[in-house]
Protein backbone atom coordinates (compact mmCIF):
# COMPACT_ATOMS: atom_id res chain seq x y z
CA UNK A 1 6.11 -2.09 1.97
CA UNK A 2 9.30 -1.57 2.66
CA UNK A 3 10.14 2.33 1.52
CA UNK A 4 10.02 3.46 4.86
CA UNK A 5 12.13 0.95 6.41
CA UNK A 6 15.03 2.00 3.97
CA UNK A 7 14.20 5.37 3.82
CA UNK A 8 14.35 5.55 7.99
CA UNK A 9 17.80 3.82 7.88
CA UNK A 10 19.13 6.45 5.59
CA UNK A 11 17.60 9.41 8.18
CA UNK A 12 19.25 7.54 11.03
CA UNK A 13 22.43 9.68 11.02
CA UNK A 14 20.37 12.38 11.64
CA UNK A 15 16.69 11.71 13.00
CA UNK A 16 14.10 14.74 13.35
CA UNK A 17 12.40 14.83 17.16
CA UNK A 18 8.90 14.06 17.13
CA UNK A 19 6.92 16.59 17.42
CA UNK A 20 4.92 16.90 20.88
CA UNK A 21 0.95 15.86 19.54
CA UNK A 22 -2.49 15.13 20.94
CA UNK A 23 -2.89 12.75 23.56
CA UNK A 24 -5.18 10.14 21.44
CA UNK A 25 -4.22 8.56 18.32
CA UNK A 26 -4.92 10.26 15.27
CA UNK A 27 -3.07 9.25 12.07
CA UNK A 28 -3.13 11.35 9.03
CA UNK A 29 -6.35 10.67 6.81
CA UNK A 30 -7.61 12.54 3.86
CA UNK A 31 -10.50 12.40 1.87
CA UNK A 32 -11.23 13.63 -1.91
CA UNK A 33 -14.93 13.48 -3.59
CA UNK A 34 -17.03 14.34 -6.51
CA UNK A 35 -20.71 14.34 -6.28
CA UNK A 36 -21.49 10.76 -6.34
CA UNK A 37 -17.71 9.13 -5.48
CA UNK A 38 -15.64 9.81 -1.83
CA UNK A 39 -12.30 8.72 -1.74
CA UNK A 40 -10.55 8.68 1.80
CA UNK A 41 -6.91 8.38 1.86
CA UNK A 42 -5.30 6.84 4.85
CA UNK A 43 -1.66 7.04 5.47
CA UNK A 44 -0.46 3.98 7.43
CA UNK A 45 2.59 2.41 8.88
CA UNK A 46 3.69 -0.80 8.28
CA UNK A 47 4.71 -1.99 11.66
CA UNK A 48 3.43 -1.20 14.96
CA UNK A 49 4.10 -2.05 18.98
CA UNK A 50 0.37 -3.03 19.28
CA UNK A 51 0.01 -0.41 21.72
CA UNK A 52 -1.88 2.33 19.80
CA UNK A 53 -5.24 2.71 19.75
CA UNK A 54 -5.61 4.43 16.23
CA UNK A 55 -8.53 2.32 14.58
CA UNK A 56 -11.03 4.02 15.93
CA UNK A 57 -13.33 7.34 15.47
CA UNK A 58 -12.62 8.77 11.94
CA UNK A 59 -10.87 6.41 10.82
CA UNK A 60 -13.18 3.24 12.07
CA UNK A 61 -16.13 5.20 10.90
CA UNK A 62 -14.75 6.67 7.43
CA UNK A 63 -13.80 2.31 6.58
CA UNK A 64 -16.70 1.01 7.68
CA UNK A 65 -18.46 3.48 5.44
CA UNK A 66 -16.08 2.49 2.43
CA UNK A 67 -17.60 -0.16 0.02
CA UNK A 68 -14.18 -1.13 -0.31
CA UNK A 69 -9.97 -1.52 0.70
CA UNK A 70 -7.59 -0.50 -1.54
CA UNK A 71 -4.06 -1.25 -0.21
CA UNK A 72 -0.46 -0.26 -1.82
CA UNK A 73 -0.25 -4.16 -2.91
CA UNK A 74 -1.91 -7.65 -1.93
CA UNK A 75 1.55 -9.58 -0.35
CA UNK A 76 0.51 -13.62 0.37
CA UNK A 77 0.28 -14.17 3.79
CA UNK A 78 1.82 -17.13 5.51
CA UNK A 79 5.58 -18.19 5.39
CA UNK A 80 7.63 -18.23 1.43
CA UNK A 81 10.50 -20.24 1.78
CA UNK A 82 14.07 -18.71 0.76
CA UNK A 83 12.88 -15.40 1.83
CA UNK A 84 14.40 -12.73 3.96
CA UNK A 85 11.42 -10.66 4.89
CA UNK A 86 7.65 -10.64 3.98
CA UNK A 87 8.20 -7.48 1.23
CA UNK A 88 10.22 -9.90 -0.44
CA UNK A 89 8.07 -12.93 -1.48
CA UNK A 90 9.83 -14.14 -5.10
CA UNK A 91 12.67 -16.29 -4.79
CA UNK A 92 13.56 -15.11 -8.63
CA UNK A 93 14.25 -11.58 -6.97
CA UNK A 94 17.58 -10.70 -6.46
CA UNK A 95 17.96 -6.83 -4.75
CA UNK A 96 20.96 -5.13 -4.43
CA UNK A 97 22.91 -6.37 -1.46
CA UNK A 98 23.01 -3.11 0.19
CA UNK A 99 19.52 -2.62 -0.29
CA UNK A 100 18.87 -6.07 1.66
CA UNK A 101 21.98 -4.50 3.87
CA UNK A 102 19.64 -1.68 4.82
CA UNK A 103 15.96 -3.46 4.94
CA UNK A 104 17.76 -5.56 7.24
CA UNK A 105 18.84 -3.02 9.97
CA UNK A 106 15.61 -1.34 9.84
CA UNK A 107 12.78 -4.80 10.28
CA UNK A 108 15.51 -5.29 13.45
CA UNK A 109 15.88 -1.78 14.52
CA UNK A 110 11.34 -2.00 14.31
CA UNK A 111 12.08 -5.17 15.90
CA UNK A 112 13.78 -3.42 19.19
CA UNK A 113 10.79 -1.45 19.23
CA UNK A 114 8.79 -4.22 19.90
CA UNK A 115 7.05 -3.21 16.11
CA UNK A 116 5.73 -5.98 13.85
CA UNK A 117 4.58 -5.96 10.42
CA UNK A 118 1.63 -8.16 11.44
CA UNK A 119 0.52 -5.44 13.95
CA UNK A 120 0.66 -2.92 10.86
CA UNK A 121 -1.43 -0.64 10.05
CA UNK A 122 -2.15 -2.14 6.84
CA UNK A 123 -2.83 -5.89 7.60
CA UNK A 124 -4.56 -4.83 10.21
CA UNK A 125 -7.04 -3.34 7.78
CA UNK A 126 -6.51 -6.22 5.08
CA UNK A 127 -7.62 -8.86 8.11
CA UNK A 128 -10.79 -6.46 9.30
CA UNK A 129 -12.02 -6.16 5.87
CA UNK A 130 -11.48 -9.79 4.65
CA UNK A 131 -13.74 -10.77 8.10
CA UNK A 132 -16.40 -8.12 7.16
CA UNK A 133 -16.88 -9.31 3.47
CA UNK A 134 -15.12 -6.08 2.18
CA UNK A 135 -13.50 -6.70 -1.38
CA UNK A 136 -9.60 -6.13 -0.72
CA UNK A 137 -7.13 -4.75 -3.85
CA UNK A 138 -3.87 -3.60 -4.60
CA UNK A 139 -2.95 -0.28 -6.03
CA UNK A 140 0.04 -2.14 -7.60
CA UNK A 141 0.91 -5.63 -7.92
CA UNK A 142 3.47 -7.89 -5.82
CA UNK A 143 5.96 -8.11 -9.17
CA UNK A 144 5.71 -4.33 -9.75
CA UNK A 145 7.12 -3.98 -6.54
CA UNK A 146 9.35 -6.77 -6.48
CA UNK A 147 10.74 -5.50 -9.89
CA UNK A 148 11.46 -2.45 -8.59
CA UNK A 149 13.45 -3.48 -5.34
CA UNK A 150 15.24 -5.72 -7.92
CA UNK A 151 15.95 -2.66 -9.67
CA UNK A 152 16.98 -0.46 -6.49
CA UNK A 153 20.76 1.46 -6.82
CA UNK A 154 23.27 0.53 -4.63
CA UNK A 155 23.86 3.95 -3.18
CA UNK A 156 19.51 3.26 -1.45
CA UNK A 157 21.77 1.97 1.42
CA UNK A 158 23.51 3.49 3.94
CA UNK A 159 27.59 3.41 3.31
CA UNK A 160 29.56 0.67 5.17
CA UNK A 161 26.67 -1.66 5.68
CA UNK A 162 28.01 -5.15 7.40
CA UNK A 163 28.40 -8.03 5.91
CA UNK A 164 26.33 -11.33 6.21
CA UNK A 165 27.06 -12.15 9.64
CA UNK A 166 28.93 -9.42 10.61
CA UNK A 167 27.38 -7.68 14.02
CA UNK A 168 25.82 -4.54 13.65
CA UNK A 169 27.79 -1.71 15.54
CA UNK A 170 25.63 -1.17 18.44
CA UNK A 171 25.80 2.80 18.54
CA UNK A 172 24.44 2.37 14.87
CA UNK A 173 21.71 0.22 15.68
CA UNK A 174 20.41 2.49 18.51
CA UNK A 175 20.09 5.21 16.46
CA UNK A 176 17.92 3.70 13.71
CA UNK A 177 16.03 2.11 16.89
CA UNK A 178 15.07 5.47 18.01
CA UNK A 179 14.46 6.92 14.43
CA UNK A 180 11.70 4.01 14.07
CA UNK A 181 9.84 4.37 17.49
CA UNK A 182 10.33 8.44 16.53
CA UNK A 183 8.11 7.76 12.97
CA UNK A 184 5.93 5.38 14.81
CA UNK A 185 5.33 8.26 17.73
CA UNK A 186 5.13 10.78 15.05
CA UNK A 187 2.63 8.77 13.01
CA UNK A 188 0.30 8.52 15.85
CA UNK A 189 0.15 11.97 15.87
CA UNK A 190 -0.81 12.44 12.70
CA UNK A 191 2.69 14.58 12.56
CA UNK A 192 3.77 14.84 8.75
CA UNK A 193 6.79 16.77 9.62
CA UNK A 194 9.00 13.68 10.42
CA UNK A 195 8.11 12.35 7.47
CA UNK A 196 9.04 14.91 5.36
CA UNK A 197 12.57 15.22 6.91
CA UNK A 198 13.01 11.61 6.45
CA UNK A 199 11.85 12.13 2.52
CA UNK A 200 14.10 15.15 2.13
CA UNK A 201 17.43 13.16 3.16
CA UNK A 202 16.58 10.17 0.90
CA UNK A 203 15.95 12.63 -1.78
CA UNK A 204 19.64 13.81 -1.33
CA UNK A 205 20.89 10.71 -0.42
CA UNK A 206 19.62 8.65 -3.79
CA UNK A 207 17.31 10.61 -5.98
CA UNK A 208 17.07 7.55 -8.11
CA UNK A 209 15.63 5.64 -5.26
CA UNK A 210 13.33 8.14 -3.90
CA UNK A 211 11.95 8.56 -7.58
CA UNK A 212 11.20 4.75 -7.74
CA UNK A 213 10.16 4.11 -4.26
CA UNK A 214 8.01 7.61 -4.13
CA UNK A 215 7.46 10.11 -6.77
CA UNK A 216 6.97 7.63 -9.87
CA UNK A 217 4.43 5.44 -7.70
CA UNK A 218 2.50 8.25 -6.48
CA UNK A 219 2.06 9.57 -9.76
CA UNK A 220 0.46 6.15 -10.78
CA UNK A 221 -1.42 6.31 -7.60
CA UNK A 222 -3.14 9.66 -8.47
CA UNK A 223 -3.89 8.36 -11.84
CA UNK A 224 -5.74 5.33 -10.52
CA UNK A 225 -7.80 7.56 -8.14
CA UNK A 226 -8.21 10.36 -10.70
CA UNK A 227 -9.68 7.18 -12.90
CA UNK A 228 -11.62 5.66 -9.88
CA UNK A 229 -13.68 9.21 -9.20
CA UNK A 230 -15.56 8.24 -12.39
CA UNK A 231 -17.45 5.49 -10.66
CA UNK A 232 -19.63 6.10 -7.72
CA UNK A 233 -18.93 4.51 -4.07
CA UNK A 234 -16.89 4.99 -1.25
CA UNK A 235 -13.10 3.84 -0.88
CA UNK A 236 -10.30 3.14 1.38
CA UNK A 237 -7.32 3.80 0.30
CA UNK A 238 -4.75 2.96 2.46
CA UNK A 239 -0.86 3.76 1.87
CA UNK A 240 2.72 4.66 3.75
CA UNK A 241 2.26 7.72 5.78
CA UNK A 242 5.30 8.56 3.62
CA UNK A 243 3.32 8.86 0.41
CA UNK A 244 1.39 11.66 2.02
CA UNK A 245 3.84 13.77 2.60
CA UNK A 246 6.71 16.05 1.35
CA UNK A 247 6.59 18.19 -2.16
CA UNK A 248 5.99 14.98 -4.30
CA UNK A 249 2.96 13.27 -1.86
CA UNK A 250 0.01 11.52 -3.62
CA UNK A 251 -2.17 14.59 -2.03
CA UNK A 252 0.53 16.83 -4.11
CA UNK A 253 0.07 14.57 -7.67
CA UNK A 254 -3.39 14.90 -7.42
CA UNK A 255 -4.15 18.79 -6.56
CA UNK A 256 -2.28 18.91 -10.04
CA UNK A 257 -4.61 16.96 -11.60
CA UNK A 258 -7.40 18.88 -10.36
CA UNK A 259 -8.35 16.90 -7.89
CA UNK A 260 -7.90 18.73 -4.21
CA UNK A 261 -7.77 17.29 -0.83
CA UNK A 262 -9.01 18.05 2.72
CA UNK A 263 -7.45 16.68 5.57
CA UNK A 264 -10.30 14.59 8.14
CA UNK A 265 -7.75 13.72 10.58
């Protein structure tokens, strides 16, 4: 839940302008679909002002249509002691310390923004569908991910990050501030191209990390879909608007496995 957060910190020396978009909220979705199976594919983001309006029209109508939620992975809810943020729910995990470095700046640059992981995109879904009856599952589980943030090189985190305690230069701060409410703006939009900056720098930055955090997982994402088209129904898959885009994307893993896309909003 976190790959954006670190990703965005590592775009923050040099953040993309939004593009201008449509007036209403319309955040990427996709859908893929045999004869008897439809697959939508929603890209979310993981904290929001609670301002936008975006669960609504195709999106509203395309999930209340699905027979079920399918998120990147079920995290507990409620408070885990000796924890640092709610991505990181196992006190046996140890990260890197720049990677914590760098999660840290971004959940307080979101934070400025008046963004919240409980207004997300994602448990906003999870908490809808868990009132309607809907079955709820991961796409991974909470130790795959864990295991890989344990796993995470140092170089995922910006250079010079502060130490415990140690104030956060406030020219620094501002920037990843306006980065995040830039990705939130652009994600709105339904505006990929942010994204895909903010994939491309992370890519040069640490190709290790943006393997594990993107390219490896959306290859295993593909493959569970790929497998899921051979059962009938209707799905919601909902991951990072970051998954959908750039020359790696889930939509990218599975046109080469034969399995094309169209894009519903």
């Amino acid at each position: 839940m976190v790959n954006l957060l670190v990703a965005a910190a590592l775009a923050a020396a040099s953040p993309a302008a939004a593009a201008a978009g449509p007036p209403i909220d319309q955040p990427a979705m996709f859908v893929v679909h045999d004869a008897d199976t439809t697959i939508y594919i929603f890209g979310t983001f993981h904290a929001l002002d609670g301002r936008s309006q975006w669960f609504g029209n195709h999106v509203q109508e395309a999930f209340e249509h699905s027979d079920e939620l399918v998120l990147e992975t079920l995290v507990p809810e409620g408070p885990q002691p000796g924890l640092l943020t709610p991505p990181l729910r196992a006190p046996s995990v140890t990260p890197s310390a720049s990677f914590l470095a760098t999660t840290r700046l971004a959940i307080n640059a979101g934070q400025s923004q008046g963004m919240q992981v409980g207004n997300g995109a994602d448990m906003v879904l999870r908490r809808v569908a868990e009132a309607e009856g809907k079955p709820v599952e991961g796409l991974e589980t909470l130790q795959l991910q864990l295991d890989m943030f344990n796993h995470m090189p140092a170089s995922a985190a910006p250079a010079a990050q502060p130490r415990p305690g140690q104030p956060v230069e406030s020219g620094r701060m501002d920037g990843l501030s306006k980065v995040m409410g830039e990705m939130q703006a652009a994600w709105k939009h339904g505006d990929q191209t942010v994204f895909v900056h903010m994939l491309a720098q992370l890519r040069q930055a640490s190709p290790d990390t943006y393997r594990m955090m993107f390219t490896e997982r959306n290859e295993r994402w593909a493959d569970w879909i790929r497998a899921r088209m051979q059962s009938p129904g209707t799905v919601f898959v909902a991951v990072g608007a970051g998954h959908l885009a750039g020359p790696d994307s889930l939509l990218v893993q599975l046109a080469q496995r034969g399995i094309p896309s169209q894009r519903v909003n």
